[in-house]
Each structure stands twice: as structure tokens, then as C-alpha cells.
PDB file of N, CA and C in Angstrom:
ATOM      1  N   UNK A   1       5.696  -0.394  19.972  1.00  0.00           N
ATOM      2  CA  UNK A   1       5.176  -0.899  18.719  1.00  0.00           C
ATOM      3  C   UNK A   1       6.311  -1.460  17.860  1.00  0.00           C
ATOM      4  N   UNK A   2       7.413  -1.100  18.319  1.00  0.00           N
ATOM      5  CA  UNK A   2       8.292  -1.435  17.473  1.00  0.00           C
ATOM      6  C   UNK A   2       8.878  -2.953  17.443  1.00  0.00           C
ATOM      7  N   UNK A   3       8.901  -2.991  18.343  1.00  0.00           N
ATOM      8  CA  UNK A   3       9.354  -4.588  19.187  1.00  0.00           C
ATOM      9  C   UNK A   3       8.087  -5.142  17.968  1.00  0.00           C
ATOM     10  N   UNK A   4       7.039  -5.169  18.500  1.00  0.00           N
ATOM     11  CA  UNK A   4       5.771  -5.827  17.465  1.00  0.00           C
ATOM     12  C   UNK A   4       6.235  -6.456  16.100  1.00  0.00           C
ATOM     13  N   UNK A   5       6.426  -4.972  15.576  1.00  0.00           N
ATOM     14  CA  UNK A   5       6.714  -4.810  14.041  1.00  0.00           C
ATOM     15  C   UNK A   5       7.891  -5.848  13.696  1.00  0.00           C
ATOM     16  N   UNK A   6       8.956  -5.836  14.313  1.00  0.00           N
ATOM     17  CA  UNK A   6      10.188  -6.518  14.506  1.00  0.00           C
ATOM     18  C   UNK A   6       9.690  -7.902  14.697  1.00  0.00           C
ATOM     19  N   UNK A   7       9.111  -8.756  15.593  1.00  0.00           N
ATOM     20  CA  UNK A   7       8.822  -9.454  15.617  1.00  0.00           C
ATOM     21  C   UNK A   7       7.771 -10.215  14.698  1.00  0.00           C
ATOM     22  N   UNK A   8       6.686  -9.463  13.952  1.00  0.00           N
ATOM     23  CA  UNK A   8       5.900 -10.105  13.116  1.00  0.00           C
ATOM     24  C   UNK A   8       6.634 -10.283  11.448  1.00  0.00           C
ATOM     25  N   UNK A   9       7.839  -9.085  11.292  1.00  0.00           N
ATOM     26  CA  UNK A   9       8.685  -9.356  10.201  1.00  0.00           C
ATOM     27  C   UNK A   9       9.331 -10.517  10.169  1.00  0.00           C
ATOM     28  N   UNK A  10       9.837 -10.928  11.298  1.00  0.00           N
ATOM     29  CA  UNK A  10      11.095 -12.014  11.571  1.00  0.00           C
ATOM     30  C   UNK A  10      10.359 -13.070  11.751  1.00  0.00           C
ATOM     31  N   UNK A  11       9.648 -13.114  13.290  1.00  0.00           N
ATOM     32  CA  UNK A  11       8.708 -14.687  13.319  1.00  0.00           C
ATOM     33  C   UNK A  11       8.375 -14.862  12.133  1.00  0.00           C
ATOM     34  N   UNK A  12       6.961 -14.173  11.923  1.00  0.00           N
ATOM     35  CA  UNK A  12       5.744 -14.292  11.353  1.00  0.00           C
ATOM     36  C   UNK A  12       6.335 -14.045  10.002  1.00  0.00           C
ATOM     37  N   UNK A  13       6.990 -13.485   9.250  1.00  0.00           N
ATOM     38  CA  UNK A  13       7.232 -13.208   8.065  1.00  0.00           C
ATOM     39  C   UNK A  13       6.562 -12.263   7.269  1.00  0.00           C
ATOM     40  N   UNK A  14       5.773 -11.850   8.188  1.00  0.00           N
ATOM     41  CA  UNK A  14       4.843 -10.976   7.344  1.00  0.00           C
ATOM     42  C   UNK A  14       5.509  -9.821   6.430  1.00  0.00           C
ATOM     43  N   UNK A  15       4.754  -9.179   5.233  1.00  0.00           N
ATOM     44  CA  UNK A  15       5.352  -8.002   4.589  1.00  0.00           C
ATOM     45  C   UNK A  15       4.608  -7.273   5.568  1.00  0.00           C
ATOM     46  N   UNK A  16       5.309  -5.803   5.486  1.00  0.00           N
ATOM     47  CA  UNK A  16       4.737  -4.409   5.977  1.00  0.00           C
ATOM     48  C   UNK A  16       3.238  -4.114   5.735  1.00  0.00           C
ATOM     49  N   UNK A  17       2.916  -4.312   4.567  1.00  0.00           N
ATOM     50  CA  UNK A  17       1.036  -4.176   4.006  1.00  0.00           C
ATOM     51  C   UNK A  17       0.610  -4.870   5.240  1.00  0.00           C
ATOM     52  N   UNK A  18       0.945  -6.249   5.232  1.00  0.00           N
ATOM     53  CA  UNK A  18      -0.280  -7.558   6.200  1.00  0.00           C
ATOM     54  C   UNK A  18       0.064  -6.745   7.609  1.00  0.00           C
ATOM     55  N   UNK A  19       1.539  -6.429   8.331  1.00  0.00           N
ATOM     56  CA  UNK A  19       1.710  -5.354   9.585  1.00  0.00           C
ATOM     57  C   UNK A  19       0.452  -4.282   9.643  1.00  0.00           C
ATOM     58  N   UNK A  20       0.525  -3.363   8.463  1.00  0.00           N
ATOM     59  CA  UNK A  20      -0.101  -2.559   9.362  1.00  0.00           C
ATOM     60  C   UNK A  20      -1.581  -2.165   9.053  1.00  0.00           C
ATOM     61  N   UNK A  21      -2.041  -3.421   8.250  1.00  0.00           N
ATOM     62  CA  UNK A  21      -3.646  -3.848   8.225  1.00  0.00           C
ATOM     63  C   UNK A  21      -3.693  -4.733   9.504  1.00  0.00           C
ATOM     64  N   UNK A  22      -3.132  -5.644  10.174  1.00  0.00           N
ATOM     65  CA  UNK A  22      -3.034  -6.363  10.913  1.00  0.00           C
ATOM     66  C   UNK A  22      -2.971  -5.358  12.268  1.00  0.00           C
ATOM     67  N   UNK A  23      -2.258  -4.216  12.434  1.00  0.00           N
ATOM     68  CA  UNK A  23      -2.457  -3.068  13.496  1.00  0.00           C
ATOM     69  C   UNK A  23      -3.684  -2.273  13.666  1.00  0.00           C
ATOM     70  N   UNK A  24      -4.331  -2.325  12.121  1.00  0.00           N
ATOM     71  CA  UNK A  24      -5.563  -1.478  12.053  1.00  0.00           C
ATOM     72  C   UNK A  24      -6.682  -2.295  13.022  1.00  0.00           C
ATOM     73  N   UNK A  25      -6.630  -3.416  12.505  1.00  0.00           N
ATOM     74  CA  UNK A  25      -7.876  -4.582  12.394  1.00  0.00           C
ATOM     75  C   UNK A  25      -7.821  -4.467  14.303  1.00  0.00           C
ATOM     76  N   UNK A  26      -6.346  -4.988  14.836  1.00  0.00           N
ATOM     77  CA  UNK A  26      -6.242  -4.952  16.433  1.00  0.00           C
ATOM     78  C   UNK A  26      -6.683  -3.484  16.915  1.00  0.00           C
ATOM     79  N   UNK A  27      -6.546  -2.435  16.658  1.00  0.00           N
ATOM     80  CA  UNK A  27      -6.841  -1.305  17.619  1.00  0.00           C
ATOM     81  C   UNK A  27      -7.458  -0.431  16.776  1.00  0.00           C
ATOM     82  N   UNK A  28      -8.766  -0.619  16.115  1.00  0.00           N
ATOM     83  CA  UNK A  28      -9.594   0.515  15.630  1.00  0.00           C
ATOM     84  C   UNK A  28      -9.513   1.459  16.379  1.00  0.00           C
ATOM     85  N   UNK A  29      -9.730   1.772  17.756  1.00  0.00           N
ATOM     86  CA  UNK A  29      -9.938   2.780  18.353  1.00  0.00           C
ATOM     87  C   UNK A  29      -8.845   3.511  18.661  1.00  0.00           C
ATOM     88  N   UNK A  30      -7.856   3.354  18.303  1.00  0.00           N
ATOM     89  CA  UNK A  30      -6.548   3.664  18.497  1.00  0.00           C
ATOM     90  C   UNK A  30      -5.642   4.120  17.882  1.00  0.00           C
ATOM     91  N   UNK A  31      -5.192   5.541  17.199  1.00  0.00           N
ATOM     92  CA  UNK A  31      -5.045   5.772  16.090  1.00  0.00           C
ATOM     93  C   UNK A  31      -3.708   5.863  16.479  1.00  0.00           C
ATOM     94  N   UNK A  32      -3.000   6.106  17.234  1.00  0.00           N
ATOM     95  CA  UNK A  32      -1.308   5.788  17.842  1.00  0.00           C
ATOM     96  C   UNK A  32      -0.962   4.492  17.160  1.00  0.00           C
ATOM     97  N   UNK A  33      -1.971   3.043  17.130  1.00  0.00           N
ATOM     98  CA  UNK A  33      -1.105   1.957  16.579  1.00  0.00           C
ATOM     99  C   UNK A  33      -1.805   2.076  14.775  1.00  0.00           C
ATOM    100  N   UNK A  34      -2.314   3.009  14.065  1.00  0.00           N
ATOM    101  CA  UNK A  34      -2.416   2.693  13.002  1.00  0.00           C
ATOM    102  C   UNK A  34      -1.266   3.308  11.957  1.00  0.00           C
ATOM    103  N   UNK A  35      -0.735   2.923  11.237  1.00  0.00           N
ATOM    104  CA  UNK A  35       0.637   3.355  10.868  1.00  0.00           C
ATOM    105  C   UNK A  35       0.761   2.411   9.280  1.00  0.00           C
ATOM    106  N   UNK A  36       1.006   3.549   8.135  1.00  0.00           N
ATOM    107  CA  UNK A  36       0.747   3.125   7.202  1.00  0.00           C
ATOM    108  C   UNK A  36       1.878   1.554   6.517  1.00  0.00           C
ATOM    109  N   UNK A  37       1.975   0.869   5.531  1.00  0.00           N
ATOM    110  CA  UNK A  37       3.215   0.033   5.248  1.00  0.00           C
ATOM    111  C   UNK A  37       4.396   0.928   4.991  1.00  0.00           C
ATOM    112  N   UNK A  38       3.882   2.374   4.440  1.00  0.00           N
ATOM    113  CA  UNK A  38       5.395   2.804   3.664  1.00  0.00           C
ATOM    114  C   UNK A  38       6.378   3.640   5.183  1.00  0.00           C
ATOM    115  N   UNK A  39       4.911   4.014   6.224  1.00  0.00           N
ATOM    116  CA  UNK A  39       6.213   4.471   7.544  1.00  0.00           C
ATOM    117  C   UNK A  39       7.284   3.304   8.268  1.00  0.00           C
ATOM    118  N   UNK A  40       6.171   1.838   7.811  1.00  0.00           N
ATOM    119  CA  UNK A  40       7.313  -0.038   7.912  1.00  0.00           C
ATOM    120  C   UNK A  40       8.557   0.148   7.407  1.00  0.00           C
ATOM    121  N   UNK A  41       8.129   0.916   6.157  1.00  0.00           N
ATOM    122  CA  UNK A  41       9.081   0.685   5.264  1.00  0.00           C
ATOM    123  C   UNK A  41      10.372   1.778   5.374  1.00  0.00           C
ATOM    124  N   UNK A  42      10.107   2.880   5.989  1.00  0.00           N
ATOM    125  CA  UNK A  42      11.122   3.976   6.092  1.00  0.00           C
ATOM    126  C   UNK A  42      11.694   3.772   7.347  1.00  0.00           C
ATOM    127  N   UNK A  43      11.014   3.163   8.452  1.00  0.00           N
ATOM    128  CA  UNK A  43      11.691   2.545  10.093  1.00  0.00           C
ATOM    129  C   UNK A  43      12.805   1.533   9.517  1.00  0.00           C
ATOM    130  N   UNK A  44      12.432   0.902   8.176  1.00  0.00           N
ATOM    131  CA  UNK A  44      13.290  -0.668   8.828  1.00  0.00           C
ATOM    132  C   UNK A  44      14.157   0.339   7.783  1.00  0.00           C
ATOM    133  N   UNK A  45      14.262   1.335   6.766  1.00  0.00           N
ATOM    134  CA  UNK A  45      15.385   1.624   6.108  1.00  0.00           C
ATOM    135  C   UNK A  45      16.511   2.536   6.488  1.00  0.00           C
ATOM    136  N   UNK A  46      15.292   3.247   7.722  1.00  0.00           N
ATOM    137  CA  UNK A  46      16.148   4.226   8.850  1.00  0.00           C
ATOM    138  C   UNK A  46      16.994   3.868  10.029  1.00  0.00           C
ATOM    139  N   UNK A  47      17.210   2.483   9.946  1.00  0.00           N
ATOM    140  CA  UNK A  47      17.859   1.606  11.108  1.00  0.00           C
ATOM    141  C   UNK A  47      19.255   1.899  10.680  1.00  0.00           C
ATOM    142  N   UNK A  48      19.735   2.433  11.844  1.00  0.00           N
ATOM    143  CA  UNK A  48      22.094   1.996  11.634  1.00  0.00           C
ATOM    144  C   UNK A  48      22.091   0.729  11.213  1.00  0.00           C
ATOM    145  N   UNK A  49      23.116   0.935   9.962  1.00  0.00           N
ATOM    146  CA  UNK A  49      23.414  -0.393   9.804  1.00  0.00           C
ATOM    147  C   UNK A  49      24.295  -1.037  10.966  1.00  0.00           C
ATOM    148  N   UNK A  50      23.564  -2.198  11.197  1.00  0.00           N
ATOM    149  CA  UNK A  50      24.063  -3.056  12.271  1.00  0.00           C
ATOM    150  C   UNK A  50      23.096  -4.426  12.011  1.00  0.00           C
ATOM    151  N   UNK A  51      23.242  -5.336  12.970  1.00  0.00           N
ATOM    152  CA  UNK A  51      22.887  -6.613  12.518  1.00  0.00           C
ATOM    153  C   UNK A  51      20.847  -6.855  12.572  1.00  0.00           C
ATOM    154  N   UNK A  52      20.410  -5.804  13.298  1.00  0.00           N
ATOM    155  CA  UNK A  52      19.324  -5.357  12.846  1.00  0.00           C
ATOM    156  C   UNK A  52      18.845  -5.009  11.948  1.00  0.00           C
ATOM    157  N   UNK A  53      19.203  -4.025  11.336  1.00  0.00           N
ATOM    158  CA  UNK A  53      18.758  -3.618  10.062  1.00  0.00           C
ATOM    159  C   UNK A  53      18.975  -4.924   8.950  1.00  0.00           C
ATOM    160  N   UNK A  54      20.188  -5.346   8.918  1.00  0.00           N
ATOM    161  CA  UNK A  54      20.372  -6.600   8.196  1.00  0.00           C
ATOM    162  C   UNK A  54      18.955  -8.043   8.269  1.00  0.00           C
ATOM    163  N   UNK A  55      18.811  -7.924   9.314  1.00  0.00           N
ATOM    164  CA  UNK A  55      18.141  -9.149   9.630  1.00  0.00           C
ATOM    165  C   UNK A  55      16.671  -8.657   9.266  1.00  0.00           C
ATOM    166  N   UNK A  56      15.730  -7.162   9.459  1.00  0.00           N
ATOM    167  CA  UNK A  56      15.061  -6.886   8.950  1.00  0.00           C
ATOM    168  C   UNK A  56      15.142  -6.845   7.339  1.00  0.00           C
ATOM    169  N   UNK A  57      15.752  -5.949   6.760  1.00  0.00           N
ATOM    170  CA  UNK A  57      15.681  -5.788   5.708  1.00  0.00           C
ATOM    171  C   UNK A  57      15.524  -7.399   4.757  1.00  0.00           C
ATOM    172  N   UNK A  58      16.373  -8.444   5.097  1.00  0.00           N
ATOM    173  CA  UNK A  58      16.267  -9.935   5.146  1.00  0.00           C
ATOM    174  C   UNK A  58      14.894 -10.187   4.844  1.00  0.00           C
ATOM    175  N   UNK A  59      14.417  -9.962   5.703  1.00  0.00           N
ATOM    176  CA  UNK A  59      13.025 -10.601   6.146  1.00  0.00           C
ATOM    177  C   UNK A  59      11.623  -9.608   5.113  1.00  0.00           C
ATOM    178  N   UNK A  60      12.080  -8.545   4.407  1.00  0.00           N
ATOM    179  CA  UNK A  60      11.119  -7.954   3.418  1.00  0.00           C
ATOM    180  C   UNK A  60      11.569  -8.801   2.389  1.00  0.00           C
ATOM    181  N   UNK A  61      10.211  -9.114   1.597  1.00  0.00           N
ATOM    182  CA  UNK A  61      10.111  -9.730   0.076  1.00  0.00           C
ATOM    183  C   UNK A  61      11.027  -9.494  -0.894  1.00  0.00           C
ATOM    184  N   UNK A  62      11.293  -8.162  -1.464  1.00  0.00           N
ATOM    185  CA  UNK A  62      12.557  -8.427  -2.131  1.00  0.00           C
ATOM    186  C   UNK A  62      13.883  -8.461  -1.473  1.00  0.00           C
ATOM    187  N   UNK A  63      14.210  -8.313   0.110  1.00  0.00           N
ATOM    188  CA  UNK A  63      15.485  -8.116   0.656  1.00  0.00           C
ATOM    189  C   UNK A  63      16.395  -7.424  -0.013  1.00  0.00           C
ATOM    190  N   UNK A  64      15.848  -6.157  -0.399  1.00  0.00           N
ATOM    191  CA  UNK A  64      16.994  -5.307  -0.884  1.00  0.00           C
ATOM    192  C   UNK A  64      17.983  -4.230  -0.209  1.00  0.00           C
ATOM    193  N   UNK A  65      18.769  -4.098   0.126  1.00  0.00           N
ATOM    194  CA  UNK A  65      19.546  -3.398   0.885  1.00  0.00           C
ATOM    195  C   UNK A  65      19.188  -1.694   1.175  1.00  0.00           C
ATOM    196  N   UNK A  66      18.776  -1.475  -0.390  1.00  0.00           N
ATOM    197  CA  UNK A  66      18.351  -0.025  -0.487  1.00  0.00           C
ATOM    198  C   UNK A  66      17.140   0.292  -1.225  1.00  0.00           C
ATOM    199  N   UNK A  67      16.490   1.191  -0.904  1.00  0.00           N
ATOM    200  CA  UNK A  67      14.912   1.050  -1.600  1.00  0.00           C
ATOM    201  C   UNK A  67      15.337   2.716  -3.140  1.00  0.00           C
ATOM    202  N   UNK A  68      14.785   2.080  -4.272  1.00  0.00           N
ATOM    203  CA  UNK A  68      15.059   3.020  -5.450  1.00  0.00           C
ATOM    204  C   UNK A  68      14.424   4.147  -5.227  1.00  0.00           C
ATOM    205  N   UNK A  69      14.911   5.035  -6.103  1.00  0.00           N
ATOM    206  CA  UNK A  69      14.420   6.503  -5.968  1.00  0.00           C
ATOM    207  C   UNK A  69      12.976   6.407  -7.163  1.00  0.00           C
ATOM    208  N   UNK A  70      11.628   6.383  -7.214  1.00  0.00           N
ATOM    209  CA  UNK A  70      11.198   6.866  -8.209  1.00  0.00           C
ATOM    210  C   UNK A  70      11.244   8.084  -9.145  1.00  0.00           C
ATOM    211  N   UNK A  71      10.975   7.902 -10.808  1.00  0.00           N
ATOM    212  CA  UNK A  71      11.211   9.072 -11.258  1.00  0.00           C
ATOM    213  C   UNK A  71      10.195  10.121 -11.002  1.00  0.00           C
ATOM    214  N   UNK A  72      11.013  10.989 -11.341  1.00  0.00           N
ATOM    215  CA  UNK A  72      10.410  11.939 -11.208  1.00  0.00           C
ATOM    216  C   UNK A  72       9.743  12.652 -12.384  1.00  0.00           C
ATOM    217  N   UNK A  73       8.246  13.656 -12.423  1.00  0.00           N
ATOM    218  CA  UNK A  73       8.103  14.142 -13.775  1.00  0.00           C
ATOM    219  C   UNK A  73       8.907  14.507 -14.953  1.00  0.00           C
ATOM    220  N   UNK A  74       9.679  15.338 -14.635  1.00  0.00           N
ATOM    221  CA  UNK A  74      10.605  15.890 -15.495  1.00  0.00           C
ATOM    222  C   UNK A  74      11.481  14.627 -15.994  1.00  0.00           C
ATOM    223  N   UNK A  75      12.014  13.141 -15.692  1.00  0.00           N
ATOM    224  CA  UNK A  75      12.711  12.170 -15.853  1.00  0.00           C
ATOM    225  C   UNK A  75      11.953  11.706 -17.344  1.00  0.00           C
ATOM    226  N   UNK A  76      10.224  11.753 -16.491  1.00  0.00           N
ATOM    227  CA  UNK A  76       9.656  10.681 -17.995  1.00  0.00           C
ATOM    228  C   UNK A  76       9.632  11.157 -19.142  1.00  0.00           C
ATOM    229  N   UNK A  77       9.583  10.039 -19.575  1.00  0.00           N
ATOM    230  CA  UNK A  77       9.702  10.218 -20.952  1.00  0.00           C
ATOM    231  C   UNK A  77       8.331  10.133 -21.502  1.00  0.00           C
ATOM    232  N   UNK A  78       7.965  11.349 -21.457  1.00  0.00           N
ATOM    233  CA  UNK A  78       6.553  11.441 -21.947  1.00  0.00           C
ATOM    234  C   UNK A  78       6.491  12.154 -23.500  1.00  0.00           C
ATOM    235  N   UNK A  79       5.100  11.551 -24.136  1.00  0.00           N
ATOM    236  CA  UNK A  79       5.315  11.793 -25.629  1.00  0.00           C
ATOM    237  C   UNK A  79       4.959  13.092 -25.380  1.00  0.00           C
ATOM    238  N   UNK A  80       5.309  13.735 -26.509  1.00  0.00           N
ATOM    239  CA  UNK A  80       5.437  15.438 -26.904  1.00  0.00           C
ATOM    240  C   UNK A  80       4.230  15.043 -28.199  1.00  0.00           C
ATOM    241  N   UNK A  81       3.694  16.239 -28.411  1.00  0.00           N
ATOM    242  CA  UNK A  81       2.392  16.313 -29.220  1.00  0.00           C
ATOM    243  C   UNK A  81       3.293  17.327 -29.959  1.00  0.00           C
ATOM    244  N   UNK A  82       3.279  17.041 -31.416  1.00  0.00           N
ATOM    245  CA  UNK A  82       4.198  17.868 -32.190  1.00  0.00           C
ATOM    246  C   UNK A  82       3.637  19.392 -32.442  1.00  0.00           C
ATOM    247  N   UNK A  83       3.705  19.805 -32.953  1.00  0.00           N
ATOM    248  CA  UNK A  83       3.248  21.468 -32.698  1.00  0.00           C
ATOM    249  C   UNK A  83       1.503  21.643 -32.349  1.00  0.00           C
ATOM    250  N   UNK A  84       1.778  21.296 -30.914  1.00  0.00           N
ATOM    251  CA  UNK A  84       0.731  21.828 -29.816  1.00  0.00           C
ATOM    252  C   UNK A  84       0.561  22.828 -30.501  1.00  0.00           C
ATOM    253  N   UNK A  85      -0.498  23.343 -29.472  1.00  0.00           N
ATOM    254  CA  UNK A  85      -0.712  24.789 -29.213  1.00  0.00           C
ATOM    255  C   UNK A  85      -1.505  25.062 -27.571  1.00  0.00           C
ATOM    256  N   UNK A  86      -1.168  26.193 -27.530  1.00  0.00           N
ATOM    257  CA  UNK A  86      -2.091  26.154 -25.656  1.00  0.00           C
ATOM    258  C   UNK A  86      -3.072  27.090 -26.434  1.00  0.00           C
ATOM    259  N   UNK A  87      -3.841  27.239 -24.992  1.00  0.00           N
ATOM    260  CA  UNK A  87      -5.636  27.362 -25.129  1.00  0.00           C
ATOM    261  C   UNK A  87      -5.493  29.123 -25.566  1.00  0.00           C
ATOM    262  N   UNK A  88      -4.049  30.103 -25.357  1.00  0.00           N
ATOM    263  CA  UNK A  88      -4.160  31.094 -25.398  1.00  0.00           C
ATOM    264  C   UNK A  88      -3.913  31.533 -26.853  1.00  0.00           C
ATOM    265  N   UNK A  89      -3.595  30.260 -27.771  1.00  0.00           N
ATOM    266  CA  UNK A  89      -2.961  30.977 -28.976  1.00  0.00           C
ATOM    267  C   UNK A  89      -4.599  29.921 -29.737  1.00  0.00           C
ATOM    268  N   UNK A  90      -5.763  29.727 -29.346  1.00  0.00           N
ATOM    269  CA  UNK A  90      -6.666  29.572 -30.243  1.00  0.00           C
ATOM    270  C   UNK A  90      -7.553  30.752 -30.854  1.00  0.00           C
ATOM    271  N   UNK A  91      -7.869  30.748 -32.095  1.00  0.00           N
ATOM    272  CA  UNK A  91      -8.674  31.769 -32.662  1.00  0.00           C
ATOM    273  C   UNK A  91      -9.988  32.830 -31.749  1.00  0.00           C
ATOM    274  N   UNK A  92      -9.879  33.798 -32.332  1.00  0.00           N
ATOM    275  CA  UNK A  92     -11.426  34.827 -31.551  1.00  0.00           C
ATOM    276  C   UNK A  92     -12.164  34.341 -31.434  1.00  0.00           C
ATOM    277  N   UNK A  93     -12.879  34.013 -33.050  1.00  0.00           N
ATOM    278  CA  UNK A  93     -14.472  33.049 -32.755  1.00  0.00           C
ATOM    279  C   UNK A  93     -15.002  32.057 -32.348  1.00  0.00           C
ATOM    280  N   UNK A  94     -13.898  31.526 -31.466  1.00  0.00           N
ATOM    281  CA  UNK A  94     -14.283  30.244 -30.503  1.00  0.00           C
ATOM    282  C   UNK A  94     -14.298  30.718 -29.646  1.00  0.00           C
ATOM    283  N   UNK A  95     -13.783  31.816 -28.644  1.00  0.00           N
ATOM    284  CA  UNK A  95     -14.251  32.636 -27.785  1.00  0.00           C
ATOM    285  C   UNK A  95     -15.979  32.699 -27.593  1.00  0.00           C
ATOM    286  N   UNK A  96     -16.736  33.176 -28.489  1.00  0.00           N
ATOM    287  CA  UNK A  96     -18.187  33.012 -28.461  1.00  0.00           C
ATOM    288  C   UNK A  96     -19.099  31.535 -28.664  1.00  0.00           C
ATOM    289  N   UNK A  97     -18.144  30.359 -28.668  1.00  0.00           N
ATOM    290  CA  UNK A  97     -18.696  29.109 -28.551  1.00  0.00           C
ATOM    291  C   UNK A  97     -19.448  28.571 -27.364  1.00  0.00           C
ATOM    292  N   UNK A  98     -20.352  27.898 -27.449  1.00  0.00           N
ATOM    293  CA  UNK A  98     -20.587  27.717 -25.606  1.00  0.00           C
ATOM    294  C   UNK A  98     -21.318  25.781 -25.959  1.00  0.00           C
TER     295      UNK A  98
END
């Protein structure tokens, strides 16, 4: 499969998405060739650098050498609600609300 992949990046130009909708569409019955874009995407980033990896990586849309880390929860910058409160510090008599 790999040869494939290699070849529809380089010939064909395709991105990884059109690959491996294009694998689905050929072998429904076949769940060995269905393989999502982001495992495209971790093969061509898991290659030794050598003139392969170069020539793939080339051939993805942004041609970037290295793919970014997304943040993570704790990174964002998410708004803070100024003196919250959690559900344990609300009054008794809402306890009997329904």
C-alpha cells in the first residue's frame, strides 16, 4: 500500500484526505486498505530523513518539514468567570427544587 500512497502523492498530487477516501471508495470490503489521512500523515512524517521523505513531504499542500504540536487544554487561554462558584457551594433550598 505504500508504494500506492507514494505514488498518488507524487504523480497524482493528491493530499492525504483525497488518498484515503480514494482507498475507501476502491476496497469497501477490505478493511486492511482503509486507513485514515492523519495515519498519511504520520507515515510520510515517520520516514528517515533521506531524499524520500523530502520529496514526499514536497508533495503535501503546505510542504512543511515538520507538522506543529497542537495546544493543549491547560495552554488555552480560556476566559475565567470571575468568582464562580461550583454546584457544591450553592444554597440548601435549591436542594428541594425540581
Amino acid at each position: 500500500m505504500s508504494d500506492r500512497v507514494v505514488s498518488m502523492l507524487e504523480h497524482r498530487q493528491w493530499s492525504p484526505e483525497q488518498i484515503a477516501e480514494k482507498l475507501k471508495r476502491e476496497h469497501p470490503d477490505d478493511p486492511s486498505m482503509h486507513v485514515s489521512h492523519e495515519t498519511i500523515y504520520s507515515w510520510v512524517y515517520a520516514q528517515p530523513r533521506n531524499r524520500l521523505k523530502r520529496l514526499l513531504v514536497s508533495q503535501l499542500r503546505q510542504g512543511k518539514p515538520k507538522r506543529g504540536r497542537r495546544a493543549s487544554a491547560s495552554n488555552c487561554s480560556a476566559i475565567q468567570v470571575p468568582d464562580h462558584q461550583t454546584i457544591h457551594q450553592r444554597p440548601a433550598e435549591i436542594e428541594g427544587l425540581q
